[in-house]
C-alpha atoms as a PDB file:
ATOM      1  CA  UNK A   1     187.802 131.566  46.143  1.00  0.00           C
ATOM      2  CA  UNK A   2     186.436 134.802  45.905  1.00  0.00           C
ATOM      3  CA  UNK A   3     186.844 136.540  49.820  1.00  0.00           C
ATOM      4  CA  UNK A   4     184.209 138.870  50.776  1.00  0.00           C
ATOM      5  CA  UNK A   5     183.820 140.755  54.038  1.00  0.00           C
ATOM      6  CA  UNK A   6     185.549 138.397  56.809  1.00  0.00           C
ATOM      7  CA  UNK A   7     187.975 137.544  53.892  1.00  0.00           C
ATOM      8  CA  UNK A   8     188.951 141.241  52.870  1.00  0.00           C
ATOM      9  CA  UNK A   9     189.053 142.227  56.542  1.00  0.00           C
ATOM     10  CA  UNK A  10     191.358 138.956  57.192  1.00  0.00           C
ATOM     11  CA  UNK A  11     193.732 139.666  54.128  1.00  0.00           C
ATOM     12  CA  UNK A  12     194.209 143.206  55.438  1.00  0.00           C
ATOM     13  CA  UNK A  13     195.071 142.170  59.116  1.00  0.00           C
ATOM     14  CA  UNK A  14     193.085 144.904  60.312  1.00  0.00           C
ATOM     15  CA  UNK A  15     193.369 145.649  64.307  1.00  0.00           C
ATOM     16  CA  UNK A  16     195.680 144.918  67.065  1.00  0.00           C
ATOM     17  CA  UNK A  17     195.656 143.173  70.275  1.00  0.00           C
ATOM     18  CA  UNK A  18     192.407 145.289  72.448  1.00  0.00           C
ATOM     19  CA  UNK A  19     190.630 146.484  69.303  1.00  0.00           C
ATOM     20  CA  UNK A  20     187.939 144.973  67.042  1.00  0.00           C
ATOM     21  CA  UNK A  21     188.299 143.402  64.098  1.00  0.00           C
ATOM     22  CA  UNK A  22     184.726 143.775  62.054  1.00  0.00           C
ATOM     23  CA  UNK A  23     184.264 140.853  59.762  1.00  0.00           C
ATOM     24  CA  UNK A  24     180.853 139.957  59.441  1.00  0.00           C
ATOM     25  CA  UNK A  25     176.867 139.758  61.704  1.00  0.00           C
ATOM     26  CA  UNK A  26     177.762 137.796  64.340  1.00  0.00           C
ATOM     27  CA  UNK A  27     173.927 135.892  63.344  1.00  0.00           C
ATOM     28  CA  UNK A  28     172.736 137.361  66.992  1.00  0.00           C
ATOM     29  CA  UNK A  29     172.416 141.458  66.129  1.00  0.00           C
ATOM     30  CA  UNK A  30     175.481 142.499  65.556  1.00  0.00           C
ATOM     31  CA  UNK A  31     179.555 141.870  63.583  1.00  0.00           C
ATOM     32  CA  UNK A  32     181.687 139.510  64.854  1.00  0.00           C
ATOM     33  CA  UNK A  33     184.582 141.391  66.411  1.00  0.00           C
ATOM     34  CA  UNK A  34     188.050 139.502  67.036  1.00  0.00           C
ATOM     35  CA  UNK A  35     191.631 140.671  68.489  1.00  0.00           C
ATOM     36  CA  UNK A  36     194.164 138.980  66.437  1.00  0.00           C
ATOM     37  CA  UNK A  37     197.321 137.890  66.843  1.00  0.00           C
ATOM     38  CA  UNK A  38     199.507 140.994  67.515  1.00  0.00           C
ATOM     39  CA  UNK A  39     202.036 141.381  64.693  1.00  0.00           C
ATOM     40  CA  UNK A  40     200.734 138.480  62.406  1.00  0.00           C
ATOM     41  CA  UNK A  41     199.088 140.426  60.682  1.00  0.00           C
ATOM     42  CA  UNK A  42     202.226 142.600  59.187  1.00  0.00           C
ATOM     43  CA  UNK A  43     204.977 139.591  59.598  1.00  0.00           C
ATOM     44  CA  UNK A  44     202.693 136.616  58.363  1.00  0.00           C
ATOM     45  CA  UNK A  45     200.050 138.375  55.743  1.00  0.00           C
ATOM     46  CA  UNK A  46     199.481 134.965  54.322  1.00  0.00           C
ATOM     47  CA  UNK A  47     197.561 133.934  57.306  1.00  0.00           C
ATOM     48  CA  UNK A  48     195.316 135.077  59.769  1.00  0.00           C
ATOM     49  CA  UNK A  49     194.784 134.247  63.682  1.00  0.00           C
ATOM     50  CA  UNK A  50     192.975 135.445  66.741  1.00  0.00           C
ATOM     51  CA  UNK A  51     190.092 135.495  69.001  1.00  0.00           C
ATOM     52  CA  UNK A  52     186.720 136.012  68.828  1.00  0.00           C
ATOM     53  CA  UNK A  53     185.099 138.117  71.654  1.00  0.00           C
ATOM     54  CA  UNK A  54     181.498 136.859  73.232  1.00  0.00           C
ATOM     55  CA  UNK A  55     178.522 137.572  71.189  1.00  0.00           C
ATOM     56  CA  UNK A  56     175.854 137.419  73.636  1.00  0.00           C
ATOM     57  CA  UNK A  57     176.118 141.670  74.358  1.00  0.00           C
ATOM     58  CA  UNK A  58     176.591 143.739  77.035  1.00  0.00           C
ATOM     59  CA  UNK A  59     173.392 144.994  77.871  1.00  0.00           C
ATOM     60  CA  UNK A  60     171.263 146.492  75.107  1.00  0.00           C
ATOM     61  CA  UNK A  61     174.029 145.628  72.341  1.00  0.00           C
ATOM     62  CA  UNK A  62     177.058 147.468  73.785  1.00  0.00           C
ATOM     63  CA  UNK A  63     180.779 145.914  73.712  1.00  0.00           C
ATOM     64  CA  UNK A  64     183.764 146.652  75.603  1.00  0.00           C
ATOM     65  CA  UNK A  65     184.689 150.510  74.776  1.00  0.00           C
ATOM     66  CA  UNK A  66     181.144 151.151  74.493  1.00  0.00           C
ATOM     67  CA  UNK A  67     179.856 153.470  77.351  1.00  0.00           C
ATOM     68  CA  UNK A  68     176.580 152.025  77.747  1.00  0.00           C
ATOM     69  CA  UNK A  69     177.447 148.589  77.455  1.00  0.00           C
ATOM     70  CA  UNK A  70     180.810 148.611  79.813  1.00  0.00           C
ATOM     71  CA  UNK A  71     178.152 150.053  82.655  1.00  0.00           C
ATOM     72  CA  UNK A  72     175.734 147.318  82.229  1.00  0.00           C
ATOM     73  CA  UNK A  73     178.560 144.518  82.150  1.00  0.00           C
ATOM     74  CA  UNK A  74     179.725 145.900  85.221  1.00  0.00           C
ATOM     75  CA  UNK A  75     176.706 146.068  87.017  1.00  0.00           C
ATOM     76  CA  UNK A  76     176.050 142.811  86.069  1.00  0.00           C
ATOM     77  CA  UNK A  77     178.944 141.279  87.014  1.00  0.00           C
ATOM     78  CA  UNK A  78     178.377 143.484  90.488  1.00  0.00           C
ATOM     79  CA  UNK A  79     175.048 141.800  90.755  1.00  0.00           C
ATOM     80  CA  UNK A  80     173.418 145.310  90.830  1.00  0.00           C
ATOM     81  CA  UNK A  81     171.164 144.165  87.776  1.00  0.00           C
ATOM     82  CA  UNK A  82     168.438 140.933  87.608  1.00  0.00           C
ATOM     83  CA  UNK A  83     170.406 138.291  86.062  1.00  0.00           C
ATOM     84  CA  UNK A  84     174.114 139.026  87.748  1.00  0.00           C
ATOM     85  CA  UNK A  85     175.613 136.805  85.310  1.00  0.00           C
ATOM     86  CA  UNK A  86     175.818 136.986  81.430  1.00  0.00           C
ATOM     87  CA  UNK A  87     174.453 133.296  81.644  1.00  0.00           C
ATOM     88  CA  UNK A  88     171.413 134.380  83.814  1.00  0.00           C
ATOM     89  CA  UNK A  89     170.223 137.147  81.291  1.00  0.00           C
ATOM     90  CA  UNK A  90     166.706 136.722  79.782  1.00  0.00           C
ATOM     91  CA  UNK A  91     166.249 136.686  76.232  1.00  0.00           C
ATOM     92  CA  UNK A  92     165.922 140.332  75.678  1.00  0.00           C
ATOM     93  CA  UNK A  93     169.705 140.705  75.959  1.00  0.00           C
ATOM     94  CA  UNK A  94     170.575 138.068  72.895  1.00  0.00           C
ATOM     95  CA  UNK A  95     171.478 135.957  75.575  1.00  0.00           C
ATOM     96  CA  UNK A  96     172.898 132.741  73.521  1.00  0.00           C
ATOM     97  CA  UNK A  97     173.706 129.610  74.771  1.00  0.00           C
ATOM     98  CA  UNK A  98     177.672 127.842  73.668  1.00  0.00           C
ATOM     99  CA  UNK A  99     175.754 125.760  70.710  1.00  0.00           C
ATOM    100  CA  UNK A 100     174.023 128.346  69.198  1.00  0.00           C
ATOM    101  CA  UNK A 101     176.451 130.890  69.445  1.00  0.00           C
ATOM    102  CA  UNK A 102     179.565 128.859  68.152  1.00  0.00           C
ATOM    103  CA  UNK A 103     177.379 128.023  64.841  1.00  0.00           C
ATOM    104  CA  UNK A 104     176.399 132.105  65.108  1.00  0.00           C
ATOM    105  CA  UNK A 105     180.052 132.419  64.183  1.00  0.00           C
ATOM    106  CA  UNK A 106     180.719 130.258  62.145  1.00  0.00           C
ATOM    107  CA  UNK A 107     178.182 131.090  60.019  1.00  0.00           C
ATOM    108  CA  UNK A 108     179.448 134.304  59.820  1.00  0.00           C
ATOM    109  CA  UNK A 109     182.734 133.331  59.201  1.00  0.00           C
ATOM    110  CA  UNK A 110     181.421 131.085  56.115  1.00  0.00           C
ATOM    111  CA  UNK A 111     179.465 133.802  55.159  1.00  0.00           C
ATOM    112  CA  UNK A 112     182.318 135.947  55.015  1.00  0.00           C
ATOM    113  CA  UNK A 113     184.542 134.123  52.346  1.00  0.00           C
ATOM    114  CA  UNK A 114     186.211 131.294  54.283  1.00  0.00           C
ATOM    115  CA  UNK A 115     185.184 127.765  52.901  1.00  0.00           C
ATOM    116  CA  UNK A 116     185.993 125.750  55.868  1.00  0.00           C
ATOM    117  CA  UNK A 117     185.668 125.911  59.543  1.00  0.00           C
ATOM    118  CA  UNK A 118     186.686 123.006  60.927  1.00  0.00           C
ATOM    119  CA  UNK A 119     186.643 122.567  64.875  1.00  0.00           C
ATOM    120  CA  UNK A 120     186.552 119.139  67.364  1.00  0.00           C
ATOM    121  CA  UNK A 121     184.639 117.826  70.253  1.00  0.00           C
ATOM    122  CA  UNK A 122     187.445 118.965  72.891  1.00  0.00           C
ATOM    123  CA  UNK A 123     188.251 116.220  75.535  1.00  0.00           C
ATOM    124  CA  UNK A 124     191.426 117.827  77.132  1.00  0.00           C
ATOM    125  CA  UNK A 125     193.793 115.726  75.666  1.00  0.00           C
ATOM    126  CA  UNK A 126     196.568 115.417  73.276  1.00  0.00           C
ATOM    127  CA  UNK A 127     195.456 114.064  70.087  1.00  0.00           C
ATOM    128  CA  UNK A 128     196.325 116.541  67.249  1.00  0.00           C
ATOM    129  CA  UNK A 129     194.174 116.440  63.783  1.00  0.00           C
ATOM    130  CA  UNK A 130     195.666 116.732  60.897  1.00  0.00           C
ATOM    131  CA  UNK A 131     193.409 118.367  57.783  1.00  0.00           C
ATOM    132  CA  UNK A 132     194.130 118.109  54.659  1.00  0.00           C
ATOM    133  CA  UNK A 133     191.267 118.751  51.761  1.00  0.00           C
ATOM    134  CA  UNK A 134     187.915 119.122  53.493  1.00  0.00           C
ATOM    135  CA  UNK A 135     184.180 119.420  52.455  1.00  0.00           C
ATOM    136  CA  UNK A 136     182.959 123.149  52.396  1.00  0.00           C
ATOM    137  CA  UNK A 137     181.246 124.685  55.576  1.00  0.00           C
ATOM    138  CA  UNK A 138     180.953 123.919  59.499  1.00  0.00           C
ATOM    139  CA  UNK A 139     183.191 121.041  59.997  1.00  0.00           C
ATOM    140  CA  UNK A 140     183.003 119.003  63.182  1.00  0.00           C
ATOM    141  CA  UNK A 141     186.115 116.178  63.094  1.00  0.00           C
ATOM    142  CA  UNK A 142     185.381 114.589  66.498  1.00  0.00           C
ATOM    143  CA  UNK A 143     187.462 114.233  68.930  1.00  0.00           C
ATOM    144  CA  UNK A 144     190.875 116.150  69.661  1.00  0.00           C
ATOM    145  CA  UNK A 145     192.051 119.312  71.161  1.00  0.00           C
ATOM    146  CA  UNK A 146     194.482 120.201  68.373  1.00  0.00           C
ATOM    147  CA  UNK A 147     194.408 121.219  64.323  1.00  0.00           C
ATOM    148  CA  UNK A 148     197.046 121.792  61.774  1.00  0.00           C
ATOM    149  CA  UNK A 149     196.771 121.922  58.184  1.00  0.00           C
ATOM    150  CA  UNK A 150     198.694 123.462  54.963  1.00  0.00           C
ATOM    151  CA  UNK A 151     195.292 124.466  53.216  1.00  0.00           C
ATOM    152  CA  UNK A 152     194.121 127.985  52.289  1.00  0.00           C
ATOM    153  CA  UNK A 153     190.473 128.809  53.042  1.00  0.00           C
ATOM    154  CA  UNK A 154     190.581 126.290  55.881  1.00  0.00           C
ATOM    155  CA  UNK A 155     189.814 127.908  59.418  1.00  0.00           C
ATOM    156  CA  UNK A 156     190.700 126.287  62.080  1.00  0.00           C
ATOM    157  CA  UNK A 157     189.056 126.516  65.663  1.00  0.00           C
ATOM    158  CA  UNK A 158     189.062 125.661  68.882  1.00  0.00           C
ATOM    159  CA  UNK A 159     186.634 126.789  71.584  1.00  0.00           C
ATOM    160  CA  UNK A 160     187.682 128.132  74.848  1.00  0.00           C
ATOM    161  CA  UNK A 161     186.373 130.078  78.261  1.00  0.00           C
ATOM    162  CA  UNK A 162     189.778 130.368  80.154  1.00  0.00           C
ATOM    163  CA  UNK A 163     191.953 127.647  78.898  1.00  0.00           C
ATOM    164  CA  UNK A 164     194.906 128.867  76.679  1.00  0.00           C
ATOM    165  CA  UNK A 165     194.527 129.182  72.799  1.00  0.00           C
ATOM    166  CA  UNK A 166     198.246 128.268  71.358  1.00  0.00           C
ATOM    167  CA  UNK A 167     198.363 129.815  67.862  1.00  0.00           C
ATOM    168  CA  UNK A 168     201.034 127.908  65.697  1.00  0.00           C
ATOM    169  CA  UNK A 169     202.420 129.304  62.049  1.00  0.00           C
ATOM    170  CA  UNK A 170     205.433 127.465  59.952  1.00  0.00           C
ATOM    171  CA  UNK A 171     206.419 130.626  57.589  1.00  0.00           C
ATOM    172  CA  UNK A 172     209.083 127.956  55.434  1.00  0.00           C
ATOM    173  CA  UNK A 173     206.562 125.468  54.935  1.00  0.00           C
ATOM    174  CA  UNK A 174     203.410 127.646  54.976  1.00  0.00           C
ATOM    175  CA  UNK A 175     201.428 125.593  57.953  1.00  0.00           C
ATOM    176  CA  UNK A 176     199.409 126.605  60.340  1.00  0.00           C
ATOM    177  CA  UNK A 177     198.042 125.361  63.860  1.00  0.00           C
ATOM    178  CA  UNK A 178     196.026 125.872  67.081  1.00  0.00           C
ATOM    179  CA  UNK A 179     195.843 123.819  70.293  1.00  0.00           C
ATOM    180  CA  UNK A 180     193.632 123.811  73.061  1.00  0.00           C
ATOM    181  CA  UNK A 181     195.545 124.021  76.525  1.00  0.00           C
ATOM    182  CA  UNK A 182     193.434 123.677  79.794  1.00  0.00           C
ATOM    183  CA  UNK A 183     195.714 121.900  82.508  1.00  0.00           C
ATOM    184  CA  UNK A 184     194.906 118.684  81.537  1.00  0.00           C
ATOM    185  CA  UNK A 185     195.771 118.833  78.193  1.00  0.00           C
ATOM    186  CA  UNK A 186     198.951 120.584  78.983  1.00  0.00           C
ATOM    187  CA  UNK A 187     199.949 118.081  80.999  1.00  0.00           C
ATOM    188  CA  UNK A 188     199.125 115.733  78.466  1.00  0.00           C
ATOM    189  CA  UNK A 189     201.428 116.887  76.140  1.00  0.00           C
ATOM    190  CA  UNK A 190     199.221 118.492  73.834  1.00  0.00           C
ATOM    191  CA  UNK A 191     201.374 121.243  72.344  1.00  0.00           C
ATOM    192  CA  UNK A 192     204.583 119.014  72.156  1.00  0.00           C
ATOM    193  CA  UNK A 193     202.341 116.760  70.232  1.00  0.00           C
ATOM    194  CA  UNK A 194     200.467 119.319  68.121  1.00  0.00           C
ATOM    195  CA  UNK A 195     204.145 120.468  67.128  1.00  0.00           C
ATOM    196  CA  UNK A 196     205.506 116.541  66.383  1.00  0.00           C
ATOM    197  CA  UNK A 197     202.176 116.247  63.874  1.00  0.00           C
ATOM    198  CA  UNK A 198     203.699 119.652  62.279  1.00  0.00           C
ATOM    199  CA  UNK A 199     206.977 117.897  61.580  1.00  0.00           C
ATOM    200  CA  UNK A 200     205.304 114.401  60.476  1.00  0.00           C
ATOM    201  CA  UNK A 201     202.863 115.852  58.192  1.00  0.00           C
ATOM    202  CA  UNK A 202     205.097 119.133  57.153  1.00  0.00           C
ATOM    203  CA  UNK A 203     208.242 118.637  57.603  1.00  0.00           C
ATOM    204  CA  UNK A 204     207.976 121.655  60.409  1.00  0.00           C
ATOM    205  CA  UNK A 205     211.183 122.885  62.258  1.00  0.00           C
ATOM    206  CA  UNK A 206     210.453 124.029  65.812  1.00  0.00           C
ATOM    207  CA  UNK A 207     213.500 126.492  65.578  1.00  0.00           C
ATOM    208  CA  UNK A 208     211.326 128.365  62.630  1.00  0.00           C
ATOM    209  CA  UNK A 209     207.991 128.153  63.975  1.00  0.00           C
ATOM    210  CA  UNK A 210     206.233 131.030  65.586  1.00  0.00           C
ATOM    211  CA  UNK A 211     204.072 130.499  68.476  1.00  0.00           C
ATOM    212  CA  UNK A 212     201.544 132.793  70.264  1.00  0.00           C
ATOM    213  CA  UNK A 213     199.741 132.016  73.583  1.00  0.00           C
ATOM    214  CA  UNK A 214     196.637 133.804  73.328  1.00  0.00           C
ATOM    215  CA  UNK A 215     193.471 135.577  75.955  1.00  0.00           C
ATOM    216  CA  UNK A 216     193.490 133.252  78.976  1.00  0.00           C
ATOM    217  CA  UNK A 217     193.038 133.098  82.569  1.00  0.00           C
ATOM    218  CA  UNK A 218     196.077 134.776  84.140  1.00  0.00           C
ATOM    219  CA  UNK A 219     198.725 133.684  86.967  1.00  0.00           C
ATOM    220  CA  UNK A 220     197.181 135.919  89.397  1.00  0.00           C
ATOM    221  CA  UNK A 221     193.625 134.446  89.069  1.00  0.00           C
ATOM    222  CA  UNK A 222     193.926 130.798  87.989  1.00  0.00           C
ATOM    223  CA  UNK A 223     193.852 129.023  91.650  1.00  0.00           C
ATOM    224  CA  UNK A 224     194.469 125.208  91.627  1.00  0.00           C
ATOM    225  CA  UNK A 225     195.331 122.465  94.150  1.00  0.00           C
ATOM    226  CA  UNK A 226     198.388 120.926  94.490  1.00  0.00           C
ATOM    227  CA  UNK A 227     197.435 117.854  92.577  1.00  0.00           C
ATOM    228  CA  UNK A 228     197.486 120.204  89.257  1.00  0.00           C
ATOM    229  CA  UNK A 229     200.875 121.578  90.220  1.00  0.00           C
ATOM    230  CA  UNK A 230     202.925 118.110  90.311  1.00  0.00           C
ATOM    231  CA  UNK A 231     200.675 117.000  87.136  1.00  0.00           C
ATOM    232  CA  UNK A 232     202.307 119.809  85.141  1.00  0.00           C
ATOM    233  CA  UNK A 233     205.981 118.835  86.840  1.00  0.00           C
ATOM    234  CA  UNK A 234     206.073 121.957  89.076  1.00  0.00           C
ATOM    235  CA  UNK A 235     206.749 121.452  92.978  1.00  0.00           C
ATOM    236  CA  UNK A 236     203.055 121.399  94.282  1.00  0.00           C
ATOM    237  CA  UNK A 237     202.784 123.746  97.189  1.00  0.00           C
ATOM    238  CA  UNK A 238     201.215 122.683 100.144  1.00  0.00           C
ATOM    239  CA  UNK A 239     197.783 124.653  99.684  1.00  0.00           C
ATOM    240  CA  UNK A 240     195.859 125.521  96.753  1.00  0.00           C
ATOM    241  CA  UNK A 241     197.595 128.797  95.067  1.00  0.00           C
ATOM    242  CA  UNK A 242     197.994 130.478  91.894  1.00  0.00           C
ATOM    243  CA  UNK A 243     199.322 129.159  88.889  1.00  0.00           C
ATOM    244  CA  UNK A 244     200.376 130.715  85.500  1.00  0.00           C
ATOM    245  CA  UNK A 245     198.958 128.198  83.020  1.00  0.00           C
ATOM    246  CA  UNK A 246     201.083 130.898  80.111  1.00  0.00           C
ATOM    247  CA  UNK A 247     204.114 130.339  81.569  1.00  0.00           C
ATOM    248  CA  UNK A 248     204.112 126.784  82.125  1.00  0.00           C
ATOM    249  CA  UNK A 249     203.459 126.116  78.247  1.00  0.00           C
ATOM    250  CA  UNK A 250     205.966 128.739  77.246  1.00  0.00           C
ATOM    251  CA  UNK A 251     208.728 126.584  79.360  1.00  0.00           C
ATOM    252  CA  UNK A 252     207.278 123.278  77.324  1.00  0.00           C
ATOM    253  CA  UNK A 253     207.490 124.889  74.052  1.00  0.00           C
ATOM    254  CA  UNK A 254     210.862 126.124  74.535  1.00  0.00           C
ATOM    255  CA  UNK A 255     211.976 122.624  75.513  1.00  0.00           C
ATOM    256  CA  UNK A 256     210.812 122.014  72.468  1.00  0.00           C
ATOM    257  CA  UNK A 257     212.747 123.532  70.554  1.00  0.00           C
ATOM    258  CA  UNK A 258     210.872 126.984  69.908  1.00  0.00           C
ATOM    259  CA  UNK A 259     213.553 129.810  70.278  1.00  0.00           C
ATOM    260  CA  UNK A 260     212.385 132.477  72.648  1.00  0.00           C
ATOM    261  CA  UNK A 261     212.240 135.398  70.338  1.00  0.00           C
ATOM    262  CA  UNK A 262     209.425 133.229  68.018  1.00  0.00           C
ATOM    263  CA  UNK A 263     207.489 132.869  71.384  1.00  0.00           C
ATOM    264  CA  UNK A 264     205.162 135.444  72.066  1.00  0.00           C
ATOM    265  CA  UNK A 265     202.364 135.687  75.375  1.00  0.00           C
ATOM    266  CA  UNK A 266     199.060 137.985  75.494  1.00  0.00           C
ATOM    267  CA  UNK A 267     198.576 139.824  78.384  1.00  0.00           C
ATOM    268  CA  UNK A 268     194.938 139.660  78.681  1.00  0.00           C
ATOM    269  CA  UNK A 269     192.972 137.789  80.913  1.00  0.00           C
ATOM    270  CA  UNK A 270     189.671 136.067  80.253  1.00  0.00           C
ATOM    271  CA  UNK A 271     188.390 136.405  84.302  1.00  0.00           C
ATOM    272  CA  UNK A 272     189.328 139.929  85.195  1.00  0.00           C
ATOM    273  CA  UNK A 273     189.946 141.467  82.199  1.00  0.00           C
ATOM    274  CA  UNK A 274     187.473 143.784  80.555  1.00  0.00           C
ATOM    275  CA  UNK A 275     184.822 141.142  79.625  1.00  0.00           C
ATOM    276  CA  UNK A 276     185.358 140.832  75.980  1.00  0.00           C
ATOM    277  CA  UNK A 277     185.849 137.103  76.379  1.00  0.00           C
ATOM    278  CA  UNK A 278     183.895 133.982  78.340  1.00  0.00           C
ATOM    279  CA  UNK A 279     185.573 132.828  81.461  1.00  0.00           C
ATOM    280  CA  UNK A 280     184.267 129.824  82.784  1.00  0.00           C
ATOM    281  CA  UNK A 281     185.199 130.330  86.593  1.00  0.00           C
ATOM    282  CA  UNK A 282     183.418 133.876  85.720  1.00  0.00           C
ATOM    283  CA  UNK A 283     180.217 131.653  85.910  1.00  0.00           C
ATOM    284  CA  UNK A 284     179.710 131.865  81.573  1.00  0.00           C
ATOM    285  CA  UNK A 285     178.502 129.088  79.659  1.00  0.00           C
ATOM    286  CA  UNK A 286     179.176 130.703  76.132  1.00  0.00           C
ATOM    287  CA  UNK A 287     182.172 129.727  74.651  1.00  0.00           C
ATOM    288  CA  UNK A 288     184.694 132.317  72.389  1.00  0.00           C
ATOM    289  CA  UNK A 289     186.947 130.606  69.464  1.00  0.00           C
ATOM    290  CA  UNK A 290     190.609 130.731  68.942  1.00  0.00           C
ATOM    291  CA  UNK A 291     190.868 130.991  65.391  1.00  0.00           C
ATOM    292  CA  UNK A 292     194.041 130.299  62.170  1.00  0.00           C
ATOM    293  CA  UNK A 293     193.498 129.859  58.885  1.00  0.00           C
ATOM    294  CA  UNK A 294     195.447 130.410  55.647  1.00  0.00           C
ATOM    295  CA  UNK A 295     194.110 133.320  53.572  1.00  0.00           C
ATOM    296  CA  UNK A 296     192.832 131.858  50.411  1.00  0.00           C
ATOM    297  CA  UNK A 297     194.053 134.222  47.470  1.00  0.00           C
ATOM    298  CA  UNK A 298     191.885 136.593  45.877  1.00  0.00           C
END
């Protein structure tokens, strides 16, 4: 496969954690900007991983480090401007809805050089897909809320608006996965199951896997009742409080065999960070992707 602009910009593992990564018209006025994996890019240059920011602007077309467009996000979010909401925009703004922006970057993405994007109707369960050779472009496998495969070009993606992207890479066996972590599907098992597929179908060792928990809600502003406490196995308080979804998936995967210096935790939050991302408590129907893929070679 010949890689062109998302490809070239994927192969050189350009950015780091809080920057953008340019890689190709977003379909809705402007690139597609991402914030990868911090320290993939150098350790694992075979692959690449991250998260695509929202699409649907801040303001007239600004995006976080952008004067004009950090004022009019927080205004909005303020309610000092009609339409407090990203959601509640008109159509002057590129407001887009989930659908049409998820295929807005995929498209790009295809456009870009990778020959597969292959995502699932997300249920917030367990149930991990396994992808071997697939049909070129925007792949839609049903349901599941996990992906792992061993083939170059293939992109996987999950779609997310404050539930935890868990980035997966086997450097022996050169596999890759992603897993889509809301409560439920925590509690469900679904990265102890996304990493038992790994070993079935790759022969993956969770001692030499390296896992990366990426932009989420954070401890301080994920509230929950105590029913969602005792369904994850921790002592449920007696009133609804704080929970850090992060670290209760970093204790899983290290029961499961993951050794803590292959374990790695983003700091940013998708609800009171700097708006780069969706959050769906922050009232936003668009959804951002979590993204791996193999790097096909040039």
């Amino acid at each position: 496969m010949t890689m062109t602009r998302v490809g070239q910009a994927v192969a050189a593992g350009a950015g780091i954690e809080g920057t953008p990564l340019m890689k190709a018209d977003s379909g809705l006025g402007g690139p597609l900007r991402a914030t990868p994996v911090p320290g993939w890019e150098r350790g694992l240059p075979w692959l690449w991983a991250g998260t695509s920011w929202r699409v649907d602007g801040f303001g007239a077309g600004g995006w976080p480090g952008d004067e004009d467009g950090a004022e009019a996000w927080s205004a909005a979010r303020e309610g000092e401007v009609a339409g407090s909401l990203p959601h509640e925009r008109k159509a002057g703004s590129r407001l887009a809805t989930a659908e049409r922006e998820i295929a807005a970057v995929t498209g790009g993405l295809l456009e870009g050089g990778w020959g597969t994007v292959v995502r699932s109707r997300q249920v917030h369960g367990a149930r991990c897909r396994i992808h071997g050779d697939l049909p070129a472009g925007d792949c839609v496998a049903g349901d599941g809320d996990g992906h792992v495969t061993q083939e170059s070009g293939v992109l996987l993606a999950v779609t997310l608006a404050d539930c935890v992207p868990v980035f997966v890479a086997d450097p022996a066996n050169r596999a890759v996965g992603i897993f889509h972590a809301g409560w439920r599907g925590t509690a469900a098992g679904v990265v102890e199951n996304g990493l038992r597929a790994m070993r079935r179908a790759f022969g993956s060792a969770a001692a030499e896997l390296r896992l990366h928990l990426g932009p989420a809600i954070c401890g301080r502003c994920y509230e929950v009742g105590p029913e969602v406490f005792a369904a994850l196995g921790e002592l449920p308080p007696p009133h609804p409080r704080p929970l850090d979804l992060r670290r209760v998936i970093r204790r899983r995967a290290l029961a499961a065999g993951v050794p803590p210096g292959h374990l790695t935790t983003s700091a940013e939050c998708t609800l009171c960070g700097d708006g780069r991302y969706y959050s769906h408590r922050g009232g936003d129907r668009g959804r951002h992707l979590g993204l791996i893929g193999i790097v096909a070679e040039r």
